[in-house]
Protein backbone atom coordinates (compact mmCIF):
# COMPACT_ATOMS: atom_id res chain seq x y z
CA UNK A 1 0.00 0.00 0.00
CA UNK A 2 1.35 3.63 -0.86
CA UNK A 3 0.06 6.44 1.50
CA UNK A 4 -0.01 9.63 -0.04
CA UNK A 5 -0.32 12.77 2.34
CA UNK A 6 -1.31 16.24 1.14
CA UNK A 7 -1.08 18.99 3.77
CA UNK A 8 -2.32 22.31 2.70
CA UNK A 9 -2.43 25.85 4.58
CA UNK A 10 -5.19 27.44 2.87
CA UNK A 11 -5.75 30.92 1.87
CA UNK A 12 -8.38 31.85 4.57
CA UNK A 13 -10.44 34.03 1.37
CA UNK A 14 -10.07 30.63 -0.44
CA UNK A 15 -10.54 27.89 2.31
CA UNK A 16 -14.55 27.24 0.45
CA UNK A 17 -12.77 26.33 -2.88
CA UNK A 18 -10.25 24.58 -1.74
CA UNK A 19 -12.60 22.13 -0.03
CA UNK A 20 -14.79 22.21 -2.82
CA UNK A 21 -11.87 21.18 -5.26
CA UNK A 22 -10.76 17.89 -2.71
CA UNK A 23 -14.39 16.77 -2.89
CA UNK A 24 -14.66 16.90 -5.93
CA UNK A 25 -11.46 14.93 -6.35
CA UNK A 26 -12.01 12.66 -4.59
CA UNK A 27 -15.61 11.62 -6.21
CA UNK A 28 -13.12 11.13 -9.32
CA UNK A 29 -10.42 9.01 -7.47
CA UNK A 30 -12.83 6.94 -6.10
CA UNK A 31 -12.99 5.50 -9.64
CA UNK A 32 -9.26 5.27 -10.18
CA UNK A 33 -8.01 1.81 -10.43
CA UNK A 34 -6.09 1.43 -6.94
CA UNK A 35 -7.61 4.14 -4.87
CA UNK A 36 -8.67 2.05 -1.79
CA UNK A 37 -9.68 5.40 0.03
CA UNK A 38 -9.07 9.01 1.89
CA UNK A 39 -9.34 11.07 4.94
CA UNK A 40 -9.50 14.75 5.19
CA UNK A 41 -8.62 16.32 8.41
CA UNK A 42 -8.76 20.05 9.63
CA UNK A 43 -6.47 20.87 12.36
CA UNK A 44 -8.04 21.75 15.72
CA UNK A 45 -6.01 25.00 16.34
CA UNK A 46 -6.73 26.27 12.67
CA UNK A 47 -9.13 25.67 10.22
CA UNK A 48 -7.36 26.50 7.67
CA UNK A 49 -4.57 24.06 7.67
CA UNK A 50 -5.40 20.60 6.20
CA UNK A 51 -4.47 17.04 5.88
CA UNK A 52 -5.09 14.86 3.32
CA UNK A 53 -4.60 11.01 3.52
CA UNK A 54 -5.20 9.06 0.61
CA UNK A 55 -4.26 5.11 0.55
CA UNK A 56 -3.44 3.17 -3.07
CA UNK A 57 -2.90 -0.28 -3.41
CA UNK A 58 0.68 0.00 -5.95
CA UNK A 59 3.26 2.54 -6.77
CA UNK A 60 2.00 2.18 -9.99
CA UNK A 61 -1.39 3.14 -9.20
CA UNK A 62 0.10 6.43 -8.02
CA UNK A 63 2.27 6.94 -10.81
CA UNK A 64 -0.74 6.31 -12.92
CA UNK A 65 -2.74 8.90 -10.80
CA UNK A 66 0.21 11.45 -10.43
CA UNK A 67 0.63 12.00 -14.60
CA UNK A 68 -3.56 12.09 -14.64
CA UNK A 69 -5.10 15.49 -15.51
CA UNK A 70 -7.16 15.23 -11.67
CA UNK A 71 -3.87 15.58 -10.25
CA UNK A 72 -2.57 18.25 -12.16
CA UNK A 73 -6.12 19.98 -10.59
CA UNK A 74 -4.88 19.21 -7.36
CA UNK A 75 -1.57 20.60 -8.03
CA UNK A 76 -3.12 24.56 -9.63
CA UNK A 77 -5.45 24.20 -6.42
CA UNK A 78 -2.25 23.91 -4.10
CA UNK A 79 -0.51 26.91 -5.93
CA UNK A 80 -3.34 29.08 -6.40
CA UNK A 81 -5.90 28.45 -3.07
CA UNK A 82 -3.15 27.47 0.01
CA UNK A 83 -0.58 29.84 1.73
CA UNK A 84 1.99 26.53 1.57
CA UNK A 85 1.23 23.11 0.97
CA UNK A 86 3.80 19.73 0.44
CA UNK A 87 3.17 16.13 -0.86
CA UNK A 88 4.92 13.38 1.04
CA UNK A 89 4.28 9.65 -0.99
CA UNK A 90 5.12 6.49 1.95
CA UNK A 91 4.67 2.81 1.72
CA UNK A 92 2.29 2.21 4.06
CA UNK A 93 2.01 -1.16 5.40
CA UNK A 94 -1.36 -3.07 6.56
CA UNK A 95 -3.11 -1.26 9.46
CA UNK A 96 -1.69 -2.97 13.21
CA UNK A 97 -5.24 -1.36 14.65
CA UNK A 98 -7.76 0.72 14.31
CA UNK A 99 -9.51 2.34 17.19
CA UNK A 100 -13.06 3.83 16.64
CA UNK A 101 -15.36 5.28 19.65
């Protein structure tokens, strides 16, 4: 499994569209061979600052997804709606345990 993490500071005049452009995203990745799924958190001390956790089943899934025109979306959304954002691609391996309450 790759994870791929996507944290964004966004511009607070642009924070609407920014969200707007991840949801919309992600209805389109959702169909990409090897997305297993994603997670959007805001951070509790600013709500402008979010993370982005998406999981893929192969490098090549990413690679595939990375050179897709939905990425290159993602990537005119960082440099136009966030004050700073960074990519970070990890394997991941399976989850040791998930706690839910």
């Amino acid at each position: 499994m790759i994870v791929v993490t996507v944290k964004m500071n966004a511009r607070p005049a642009k924070r609407q569209e920014l969200l707007q452009t991840i949801r919309e995203l992600t209805e389109v990745k959702c169909k990409e061979k090897g997305f297993i799924g994603s997670h959007l958190y805001m951070d509790a001390e600013n709500k402008n600052v979010f993370t982005l956790i998406e999981e893929w089943k192969t490098r090549a899934d990413v690679d595939s997804y990375t050179r897709s025109d939905y990425f290159s979306v993602l990537r005119g959304a960082m440099k136009l709606l966030t004050e700073s954002s960074e990519i970070e691609f990890s394997m991941g391996g399976k989850p040791y345990e998930n706690t839910y309450c």
